[in-house]
PDB file of N, CA and C in Angstrom:
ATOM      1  N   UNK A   1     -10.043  38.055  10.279  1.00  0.00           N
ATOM      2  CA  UNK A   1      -9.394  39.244   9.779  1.00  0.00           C
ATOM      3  C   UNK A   1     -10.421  40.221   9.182  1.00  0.00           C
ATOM      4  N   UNK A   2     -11.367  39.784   8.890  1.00  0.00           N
ATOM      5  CA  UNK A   2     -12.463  40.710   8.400  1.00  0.00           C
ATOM      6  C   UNK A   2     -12.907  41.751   9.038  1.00  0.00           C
ATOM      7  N   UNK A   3     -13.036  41.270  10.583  1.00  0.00           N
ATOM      8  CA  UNK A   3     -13.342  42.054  11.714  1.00  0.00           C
ATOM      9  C   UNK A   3     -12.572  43.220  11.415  1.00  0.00           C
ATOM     10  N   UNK A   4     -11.388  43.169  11.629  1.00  0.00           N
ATOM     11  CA  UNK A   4     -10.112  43.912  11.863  1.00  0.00           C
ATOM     12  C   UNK A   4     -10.452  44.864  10.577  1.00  0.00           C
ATOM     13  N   UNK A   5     -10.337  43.969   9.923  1.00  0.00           N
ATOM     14  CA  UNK A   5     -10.218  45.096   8.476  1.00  0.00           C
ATOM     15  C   UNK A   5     -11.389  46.009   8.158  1.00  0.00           C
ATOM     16  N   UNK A   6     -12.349  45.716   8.564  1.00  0.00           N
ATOM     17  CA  UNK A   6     -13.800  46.630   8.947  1.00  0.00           C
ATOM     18  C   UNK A   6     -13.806  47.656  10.084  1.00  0.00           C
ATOM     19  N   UNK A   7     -13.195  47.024  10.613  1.00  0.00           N
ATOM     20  CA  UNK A   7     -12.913  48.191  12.091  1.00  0.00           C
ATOM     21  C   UNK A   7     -11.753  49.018  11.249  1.00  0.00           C
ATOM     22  N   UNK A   8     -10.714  48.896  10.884  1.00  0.00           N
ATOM     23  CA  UNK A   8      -9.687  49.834   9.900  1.00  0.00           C
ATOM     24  C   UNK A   8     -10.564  50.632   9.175  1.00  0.00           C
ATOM     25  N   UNK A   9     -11.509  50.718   8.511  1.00  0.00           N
ATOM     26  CA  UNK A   9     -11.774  51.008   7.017  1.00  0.00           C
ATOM     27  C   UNK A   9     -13.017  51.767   7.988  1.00  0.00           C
ATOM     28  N   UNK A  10     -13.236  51.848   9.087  1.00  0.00           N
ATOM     29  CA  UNK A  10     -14.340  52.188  10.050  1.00  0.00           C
ATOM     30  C   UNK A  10     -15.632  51.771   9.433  1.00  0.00           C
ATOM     31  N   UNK A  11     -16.186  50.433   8.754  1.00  0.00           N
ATOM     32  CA  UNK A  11     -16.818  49.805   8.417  1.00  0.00           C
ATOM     33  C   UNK A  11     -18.299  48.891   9.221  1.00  0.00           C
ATOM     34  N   UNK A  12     -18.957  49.708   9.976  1.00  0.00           N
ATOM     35  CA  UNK A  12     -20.288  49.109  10.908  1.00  0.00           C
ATOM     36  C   UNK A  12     -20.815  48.272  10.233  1.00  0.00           C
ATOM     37  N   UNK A  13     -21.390  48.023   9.362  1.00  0.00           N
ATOM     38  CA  UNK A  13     -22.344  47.398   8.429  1.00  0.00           C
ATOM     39  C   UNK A  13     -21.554  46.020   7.765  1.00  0.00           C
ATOM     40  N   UNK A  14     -22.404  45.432   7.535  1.00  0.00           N
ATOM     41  CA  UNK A  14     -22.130  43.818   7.057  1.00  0.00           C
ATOM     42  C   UNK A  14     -23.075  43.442   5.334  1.00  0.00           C
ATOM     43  N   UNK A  15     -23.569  44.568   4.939  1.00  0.00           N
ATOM     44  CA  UNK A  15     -23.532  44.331   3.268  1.00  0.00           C
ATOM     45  C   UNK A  15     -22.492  44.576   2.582  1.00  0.00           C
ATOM     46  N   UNK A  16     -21.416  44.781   2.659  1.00  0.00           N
ATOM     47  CA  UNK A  16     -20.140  44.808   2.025  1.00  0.00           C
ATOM     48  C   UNK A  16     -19.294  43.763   2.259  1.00  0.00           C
ATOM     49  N   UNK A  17     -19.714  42.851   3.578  1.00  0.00           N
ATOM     50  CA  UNK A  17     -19.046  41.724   3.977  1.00  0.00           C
ATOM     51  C   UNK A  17     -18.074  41.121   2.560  1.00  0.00           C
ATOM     52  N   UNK A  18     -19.053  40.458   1.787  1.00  0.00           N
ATOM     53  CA  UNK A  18     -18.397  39.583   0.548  1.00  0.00           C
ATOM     54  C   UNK A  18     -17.462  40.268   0.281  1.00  0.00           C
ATOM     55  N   UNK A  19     -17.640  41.302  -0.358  1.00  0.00           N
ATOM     56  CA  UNK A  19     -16.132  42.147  -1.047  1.00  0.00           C
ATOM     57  C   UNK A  19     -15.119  42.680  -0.585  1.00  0.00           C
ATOM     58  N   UNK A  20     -15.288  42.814   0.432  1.00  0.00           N
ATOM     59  CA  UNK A  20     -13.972  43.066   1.616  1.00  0.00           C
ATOM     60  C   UNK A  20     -13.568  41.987   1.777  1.00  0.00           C
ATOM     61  N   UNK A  21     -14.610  40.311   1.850  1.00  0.00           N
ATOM     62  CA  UNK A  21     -13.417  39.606   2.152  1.00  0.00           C
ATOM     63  C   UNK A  21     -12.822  39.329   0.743  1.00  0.00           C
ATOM     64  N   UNK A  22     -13.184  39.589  -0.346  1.00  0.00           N
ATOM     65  CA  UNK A  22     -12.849  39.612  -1.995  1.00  0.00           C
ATOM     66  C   UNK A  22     -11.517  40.209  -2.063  1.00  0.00           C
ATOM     67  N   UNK A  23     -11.464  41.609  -1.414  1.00  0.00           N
ATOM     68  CA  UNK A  23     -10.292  42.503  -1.160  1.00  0.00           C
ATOM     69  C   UNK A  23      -9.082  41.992  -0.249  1.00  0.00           C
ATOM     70  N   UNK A  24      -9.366  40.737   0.737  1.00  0.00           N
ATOM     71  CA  UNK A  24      -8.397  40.510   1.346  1.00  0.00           C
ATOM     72  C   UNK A  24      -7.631  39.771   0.654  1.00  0.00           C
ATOM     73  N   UNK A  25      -8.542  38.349   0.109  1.00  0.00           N
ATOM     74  CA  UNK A  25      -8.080  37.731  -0.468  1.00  0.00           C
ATOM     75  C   UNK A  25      -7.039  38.149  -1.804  1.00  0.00           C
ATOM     76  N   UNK A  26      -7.714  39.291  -2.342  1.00  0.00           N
ATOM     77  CA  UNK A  26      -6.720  39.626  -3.484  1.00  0.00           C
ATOM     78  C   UNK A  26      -5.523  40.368  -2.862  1.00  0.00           C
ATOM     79  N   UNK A  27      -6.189  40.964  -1.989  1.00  0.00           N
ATOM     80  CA  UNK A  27      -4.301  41.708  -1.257  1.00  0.00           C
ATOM     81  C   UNK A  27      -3.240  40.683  -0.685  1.00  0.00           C
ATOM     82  N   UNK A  28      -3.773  39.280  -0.220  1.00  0.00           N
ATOM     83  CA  UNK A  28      -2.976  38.364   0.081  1.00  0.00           C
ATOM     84  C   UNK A  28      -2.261  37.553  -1.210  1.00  0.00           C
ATOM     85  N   UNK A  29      -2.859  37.595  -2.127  1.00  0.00           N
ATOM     86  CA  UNK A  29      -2.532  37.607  -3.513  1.00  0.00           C
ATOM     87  C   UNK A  29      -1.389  38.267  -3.873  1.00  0.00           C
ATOM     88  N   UNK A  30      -1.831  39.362  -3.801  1.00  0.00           N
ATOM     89  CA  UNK A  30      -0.799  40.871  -4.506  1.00  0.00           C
ATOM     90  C   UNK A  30       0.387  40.483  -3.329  1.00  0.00           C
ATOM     91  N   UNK A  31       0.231  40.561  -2.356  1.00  0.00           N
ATOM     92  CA  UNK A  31       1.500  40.961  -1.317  1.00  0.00           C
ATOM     93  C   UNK A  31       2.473  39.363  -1.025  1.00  0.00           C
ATOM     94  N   UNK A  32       1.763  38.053  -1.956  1.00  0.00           N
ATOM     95  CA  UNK A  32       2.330  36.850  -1.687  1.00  0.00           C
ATOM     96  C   UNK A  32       3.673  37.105  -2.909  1.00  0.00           C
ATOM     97  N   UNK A  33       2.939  37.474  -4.104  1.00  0.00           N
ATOM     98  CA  UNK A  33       3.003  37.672  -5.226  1.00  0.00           C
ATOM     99  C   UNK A  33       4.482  38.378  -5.544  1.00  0.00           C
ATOM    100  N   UNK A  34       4.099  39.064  -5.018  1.00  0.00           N
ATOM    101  CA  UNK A  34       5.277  40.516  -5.297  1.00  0.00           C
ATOM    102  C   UNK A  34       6.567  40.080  -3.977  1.00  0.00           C
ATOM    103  N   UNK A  35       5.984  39.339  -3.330  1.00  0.00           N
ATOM    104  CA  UNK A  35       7.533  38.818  -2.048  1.00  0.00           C
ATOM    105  C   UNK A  35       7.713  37.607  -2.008  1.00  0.00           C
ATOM    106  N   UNK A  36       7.306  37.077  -3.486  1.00  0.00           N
ATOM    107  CA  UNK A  36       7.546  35.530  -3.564  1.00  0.00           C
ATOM    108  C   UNK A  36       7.534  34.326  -2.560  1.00  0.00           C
ATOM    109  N   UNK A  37       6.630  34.476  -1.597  1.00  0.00           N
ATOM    110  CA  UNK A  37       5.962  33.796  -0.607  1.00  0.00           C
ATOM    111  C   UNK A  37       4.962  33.582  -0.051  1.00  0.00           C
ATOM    112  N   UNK A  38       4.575  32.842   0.818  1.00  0.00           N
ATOM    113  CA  UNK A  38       3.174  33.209   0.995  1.00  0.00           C
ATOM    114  C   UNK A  38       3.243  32.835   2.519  1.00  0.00           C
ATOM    115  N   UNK A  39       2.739  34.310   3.141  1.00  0.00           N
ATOM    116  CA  UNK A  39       2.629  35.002   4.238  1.00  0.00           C
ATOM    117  C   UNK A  39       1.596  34.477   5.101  1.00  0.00           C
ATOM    118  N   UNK A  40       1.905  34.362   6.418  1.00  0.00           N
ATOM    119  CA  UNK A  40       1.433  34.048   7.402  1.00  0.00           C
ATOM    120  C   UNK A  40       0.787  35.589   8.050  1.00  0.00           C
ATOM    121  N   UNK A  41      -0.106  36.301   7.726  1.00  0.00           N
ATOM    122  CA  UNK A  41      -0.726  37.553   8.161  1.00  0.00           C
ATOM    123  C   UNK A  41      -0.788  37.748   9.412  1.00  0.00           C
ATOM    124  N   UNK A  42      -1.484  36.945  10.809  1.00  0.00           N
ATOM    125  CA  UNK A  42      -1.553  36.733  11.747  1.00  0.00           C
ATOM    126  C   UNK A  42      -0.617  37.070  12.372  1.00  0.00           C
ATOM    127  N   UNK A  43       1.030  36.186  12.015  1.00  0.00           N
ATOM    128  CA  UNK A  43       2.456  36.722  12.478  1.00  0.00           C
ATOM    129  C   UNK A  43       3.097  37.259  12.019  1.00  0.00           C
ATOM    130  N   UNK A  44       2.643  37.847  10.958  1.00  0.00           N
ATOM    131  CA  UNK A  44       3.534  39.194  10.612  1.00  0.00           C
ATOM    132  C   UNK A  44       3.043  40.151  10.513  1.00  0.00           C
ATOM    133  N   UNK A  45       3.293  41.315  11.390  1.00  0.00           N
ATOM    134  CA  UNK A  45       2.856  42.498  11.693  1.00  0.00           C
ATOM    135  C   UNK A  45       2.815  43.060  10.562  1.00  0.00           C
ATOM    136  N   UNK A  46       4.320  43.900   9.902  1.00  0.00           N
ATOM    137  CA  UNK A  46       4.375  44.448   9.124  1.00  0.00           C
ATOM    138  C   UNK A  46       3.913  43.864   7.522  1.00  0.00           C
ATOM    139  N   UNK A  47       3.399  42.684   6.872  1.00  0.00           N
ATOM    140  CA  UNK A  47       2.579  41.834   6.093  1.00  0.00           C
ATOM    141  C   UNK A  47       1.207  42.465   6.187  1.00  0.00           C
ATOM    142  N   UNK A  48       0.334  42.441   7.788  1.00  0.00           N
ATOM    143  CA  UNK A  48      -0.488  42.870   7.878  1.00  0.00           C
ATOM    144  C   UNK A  48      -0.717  44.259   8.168  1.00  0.00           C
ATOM    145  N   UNK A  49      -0.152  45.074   8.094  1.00  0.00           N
ATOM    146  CA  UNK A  49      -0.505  46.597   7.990  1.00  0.00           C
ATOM    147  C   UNK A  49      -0.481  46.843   6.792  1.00  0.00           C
ATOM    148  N   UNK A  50       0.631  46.123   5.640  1.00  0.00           N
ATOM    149  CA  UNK A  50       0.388  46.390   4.300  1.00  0.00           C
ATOM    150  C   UNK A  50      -0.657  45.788   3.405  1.00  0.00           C
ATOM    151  N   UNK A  51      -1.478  44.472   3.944  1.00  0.00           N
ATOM    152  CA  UNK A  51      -2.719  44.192   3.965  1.00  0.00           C
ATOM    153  C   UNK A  51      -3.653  45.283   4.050  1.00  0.00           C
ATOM    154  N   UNK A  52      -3.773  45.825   5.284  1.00  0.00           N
ATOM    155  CA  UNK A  52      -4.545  46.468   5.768  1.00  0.00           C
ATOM    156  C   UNK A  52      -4.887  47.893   4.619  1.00  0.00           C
ATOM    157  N   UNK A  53      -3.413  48.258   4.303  1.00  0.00           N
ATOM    158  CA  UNK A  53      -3.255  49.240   3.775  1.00  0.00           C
ATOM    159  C   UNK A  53      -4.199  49.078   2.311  1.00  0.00           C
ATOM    160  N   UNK A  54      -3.466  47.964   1.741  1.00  0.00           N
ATOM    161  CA  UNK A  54      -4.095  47.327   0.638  1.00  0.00           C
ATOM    162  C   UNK A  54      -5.625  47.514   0.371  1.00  0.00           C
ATOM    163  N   UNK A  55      -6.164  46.969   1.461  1.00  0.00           N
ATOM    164  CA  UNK A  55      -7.442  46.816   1.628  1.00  0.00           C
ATOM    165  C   UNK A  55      -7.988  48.122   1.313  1.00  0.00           C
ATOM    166  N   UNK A  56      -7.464  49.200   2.103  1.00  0.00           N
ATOM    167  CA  UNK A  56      -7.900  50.928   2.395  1.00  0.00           C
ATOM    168  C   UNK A  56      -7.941  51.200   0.617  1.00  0.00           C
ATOM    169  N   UNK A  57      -6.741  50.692   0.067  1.00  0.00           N
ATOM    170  CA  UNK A  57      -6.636  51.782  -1.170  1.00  0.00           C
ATOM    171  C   UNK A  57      -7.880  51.367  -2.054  1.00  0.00           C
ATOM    172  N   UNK A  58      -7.917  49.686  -2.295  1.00  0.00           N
ATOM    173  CA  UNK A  58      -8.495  49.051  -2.895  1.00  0.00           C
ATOM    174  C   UNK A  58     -10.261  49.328  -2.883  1.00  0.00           C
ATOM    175  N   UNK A  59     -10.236  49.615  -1.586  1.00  0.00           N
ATOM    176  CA  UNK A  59     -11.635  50.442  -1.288  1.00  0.00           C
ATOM    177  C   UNK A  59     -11.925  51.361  -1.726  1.00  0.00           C
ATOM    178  N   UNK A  60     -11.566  52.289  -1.873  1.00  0.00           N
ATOM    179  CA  UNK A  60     -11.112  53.681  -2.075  1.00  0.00           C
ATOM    180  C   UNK A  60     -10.917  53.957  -3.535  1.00  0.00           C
ATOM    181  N   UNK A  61     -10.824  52.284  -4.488  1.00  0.00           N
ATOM    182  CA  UNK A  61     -10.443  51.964  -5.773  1.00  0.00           C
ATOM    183  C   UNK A  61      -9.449  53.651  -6.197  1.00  0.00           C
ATOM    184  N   UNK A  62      -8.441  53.181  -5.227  1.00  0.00           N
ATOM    185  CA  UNK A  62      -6.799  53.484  -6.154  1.00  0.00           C
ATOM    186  C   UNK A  62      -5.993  53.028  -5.720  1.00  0.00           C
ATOM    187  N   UNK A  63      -5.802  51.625  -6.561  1.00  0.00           N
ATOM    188  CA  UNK A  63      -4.968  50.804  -5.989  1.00  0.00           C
ATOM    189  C   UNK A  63      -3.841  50.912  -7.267  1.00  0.00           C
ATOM    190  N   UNK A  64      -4.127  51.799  -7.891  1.00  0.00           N
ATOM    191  CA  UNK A  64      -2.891  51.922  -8.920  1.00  0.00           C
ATOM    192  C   UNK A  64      -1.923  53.009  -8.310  1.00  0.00           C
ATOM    193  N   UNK A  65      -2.833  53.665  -7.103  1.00  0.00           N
ATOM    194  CA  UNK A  65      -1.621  54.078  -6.542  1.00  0.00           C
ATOM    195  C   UNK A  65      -0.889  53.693  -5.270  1.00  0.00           C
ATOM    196  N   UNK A  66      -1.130  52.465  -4.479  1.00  0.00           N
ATOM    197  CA  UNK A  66      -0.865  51.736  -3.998  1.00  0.00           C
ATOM    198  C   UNK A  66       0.563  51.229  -4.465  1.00  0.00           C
ATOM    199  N   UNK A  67       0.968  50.518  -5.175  1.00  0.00           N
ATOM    200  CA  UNK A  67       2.435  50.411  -5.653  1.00  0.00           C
ATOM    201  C   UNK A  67       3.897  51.057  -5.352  1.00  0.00           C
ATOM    202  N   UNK A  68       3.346  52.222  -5.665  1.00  0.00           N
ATOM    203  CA  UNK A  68       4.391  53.636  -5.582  1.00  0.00           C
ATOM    204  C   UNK A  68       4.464  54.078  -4.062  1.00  0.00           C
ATOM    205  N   UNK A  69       2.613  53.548  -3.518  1.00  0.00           N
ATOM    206  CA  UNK A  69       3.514  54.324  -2.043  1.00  0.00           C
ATOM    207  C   UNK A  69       3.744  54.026  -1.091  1.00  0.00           C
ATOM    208  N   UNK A  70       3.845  52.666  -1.556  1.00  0.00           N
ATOM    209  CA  UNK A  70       3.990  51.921  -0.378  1.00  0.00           C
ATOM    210  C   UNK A  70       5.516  50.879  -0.903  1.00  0.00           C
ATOM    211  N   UNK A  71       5.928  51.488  -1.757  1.00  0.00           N
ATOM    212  CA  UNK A  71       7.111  50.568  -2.680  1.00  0.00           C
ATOM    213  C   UNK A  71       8.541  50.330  -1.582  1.00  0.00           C
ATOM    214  N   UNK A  72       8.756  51.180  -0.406  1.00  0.00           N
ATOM    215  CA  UNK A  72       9.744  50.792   0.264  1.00  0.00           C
ATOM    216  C   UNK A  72       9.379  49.562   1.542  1.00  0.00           C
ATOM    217  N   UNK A  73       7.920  49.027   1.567  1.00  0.00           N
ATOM    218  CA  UNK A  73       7.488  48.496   2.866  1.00  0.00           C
ATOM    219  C   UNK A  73       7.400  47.611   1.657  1.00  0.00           C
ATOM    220  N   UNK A  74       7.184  47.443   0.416  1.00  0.00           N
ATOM    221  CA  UNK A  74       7.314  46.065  -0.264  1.00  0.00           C
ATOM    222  C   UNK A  74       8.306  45.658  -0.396  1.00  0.00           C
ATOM    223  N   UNK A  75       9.019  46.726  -0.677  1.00  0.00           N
ATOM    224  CA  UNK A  75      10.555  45.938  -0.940  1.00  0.00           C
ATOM    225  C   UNK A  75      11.214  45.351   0.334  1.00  0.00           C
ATOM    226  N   UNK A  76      11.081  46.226   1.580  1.00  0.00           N
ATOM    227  CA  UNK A  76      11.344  45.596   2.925  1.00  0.00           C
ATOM    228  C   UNK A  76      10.895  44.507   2.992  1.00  0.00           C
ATOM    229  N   UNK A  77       9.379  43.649   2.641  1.00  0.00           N
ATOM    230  CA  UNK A  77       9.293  42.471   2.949  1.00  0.00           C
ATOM    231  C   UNK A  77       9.646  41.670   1.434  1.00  0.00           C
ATOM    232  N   UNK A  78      10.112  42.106   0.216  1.00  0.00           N
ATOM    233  CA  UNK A  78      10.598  41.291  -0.288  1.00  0.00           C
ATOM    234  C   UNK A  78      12.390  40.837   0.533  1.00  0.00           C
ATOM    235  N   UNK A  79      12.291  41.686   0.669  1.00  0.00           N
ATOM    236  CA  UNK A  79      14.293  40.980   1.347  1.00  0.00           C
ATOM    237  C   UNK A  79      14.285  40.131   2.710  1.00  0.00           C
ATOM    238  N   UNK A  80      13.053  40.822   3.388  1.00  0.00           N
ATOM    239  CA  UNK A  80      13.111  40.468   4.777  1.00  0.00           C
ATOM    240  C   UNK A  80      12.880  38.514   4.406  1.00  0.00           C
ATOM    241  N   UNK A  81      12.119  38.117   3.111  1.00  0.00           N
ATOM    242  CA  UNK A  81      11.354  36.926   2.770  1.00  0.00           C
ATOM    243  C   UNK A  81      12.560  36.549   2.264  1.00  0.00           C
ATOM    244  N   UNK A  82      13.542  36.766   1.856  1.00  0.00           N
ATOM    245  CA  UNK A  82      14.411  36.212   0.171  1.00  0.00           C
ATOM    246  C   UNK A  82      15.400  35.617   1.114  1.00  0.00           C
ATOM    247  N   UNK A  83      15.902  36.782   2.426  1.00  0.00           N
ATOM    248  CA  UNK A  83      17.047  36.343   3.290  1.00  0.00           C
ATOM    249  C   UNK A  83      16.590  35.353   4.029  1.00  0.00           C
ATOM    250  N   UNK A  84      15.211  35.020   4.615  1.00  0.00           N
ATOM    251  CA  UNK A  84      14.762  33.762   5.272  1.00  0.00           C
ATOM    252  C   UNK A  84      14.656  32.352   4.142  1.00  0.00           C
ATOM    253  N   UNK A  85      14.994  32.561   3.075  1.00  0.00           N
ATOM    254  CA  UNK A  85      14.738  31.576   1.771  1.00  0.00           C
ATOM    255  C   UNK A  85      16.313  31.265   2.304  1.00  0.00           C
ATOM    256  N   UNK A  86      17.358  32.068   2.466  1.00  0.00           N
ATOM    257  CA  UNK A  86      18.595  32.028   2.204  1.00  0.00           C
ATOM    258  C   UNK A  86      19.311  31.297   3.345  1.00  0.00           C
ATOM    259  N   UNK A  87      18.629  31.222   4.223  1.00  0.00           N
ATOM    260  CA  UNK A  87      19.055  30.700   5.637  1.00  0.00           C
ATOM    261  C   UNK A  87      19.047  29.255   6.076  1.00  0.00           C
ATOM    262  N   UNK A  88      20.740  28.907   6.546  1.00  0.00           N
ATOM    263  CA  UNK A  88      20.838  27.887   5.996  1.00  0.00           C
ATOM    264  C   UNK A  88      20.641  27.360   7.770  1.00  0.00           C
ATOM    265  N   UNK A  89      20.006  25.698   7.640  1.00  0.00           N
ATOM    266  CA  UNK A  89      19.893  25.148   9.222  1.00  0.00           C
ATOM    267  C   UNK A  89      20.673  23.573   9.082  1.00  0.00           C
ATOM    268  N   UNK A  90      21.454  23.932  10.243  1.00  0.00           N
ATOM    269  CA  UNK A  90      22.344  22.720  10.466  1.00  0.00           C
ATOM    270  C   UNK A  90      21.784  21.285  10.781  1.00  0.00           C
TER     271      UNK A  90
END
């Protein structure tokens, strides 16, 4: 995922390696965190664009505004997660 997220952030260079992967790890953090699960990135598209996103702001260090604008794609995967908690198998 590093790849990916370097190619996003249009990132050539590999001295920033460590902290980008520092940044993933904490966005997988933040986005487990806040949808009370913990996400499979790989298969979930929309998980990983808000990763991705994560990553961008966090770079960019404004991730305090990260929250606010991305607050309807969190809340989408908090329900999309709560209703798969809820689902019952015979």
């Amino acid at each position: 995922m590093l790849e990916e997220i370097k190619g996003y952030l249009k990132i050539t260079w590999s001295d920033e390696d460590s902290s980008i992967s520092t940044m993933i790890d904490a966005g997988k953090a933040y986005i487990d965190s806040v949808t009370g699960t913990t996400i499979d990135y790989e298969s979930d598209n929309q998980a990983k664009s808000l990763l991705f996103d994560y990553c961008r702001y966090r770079y960019n260090m404004a991730t305090e505004e990260f929250e606010s604008n991305f607050s309807s794609v969190i809340l989408n995967l908090q329900l999309k997660y709560a209703c798969k908690d809820m689902e019952v198998t015979p």
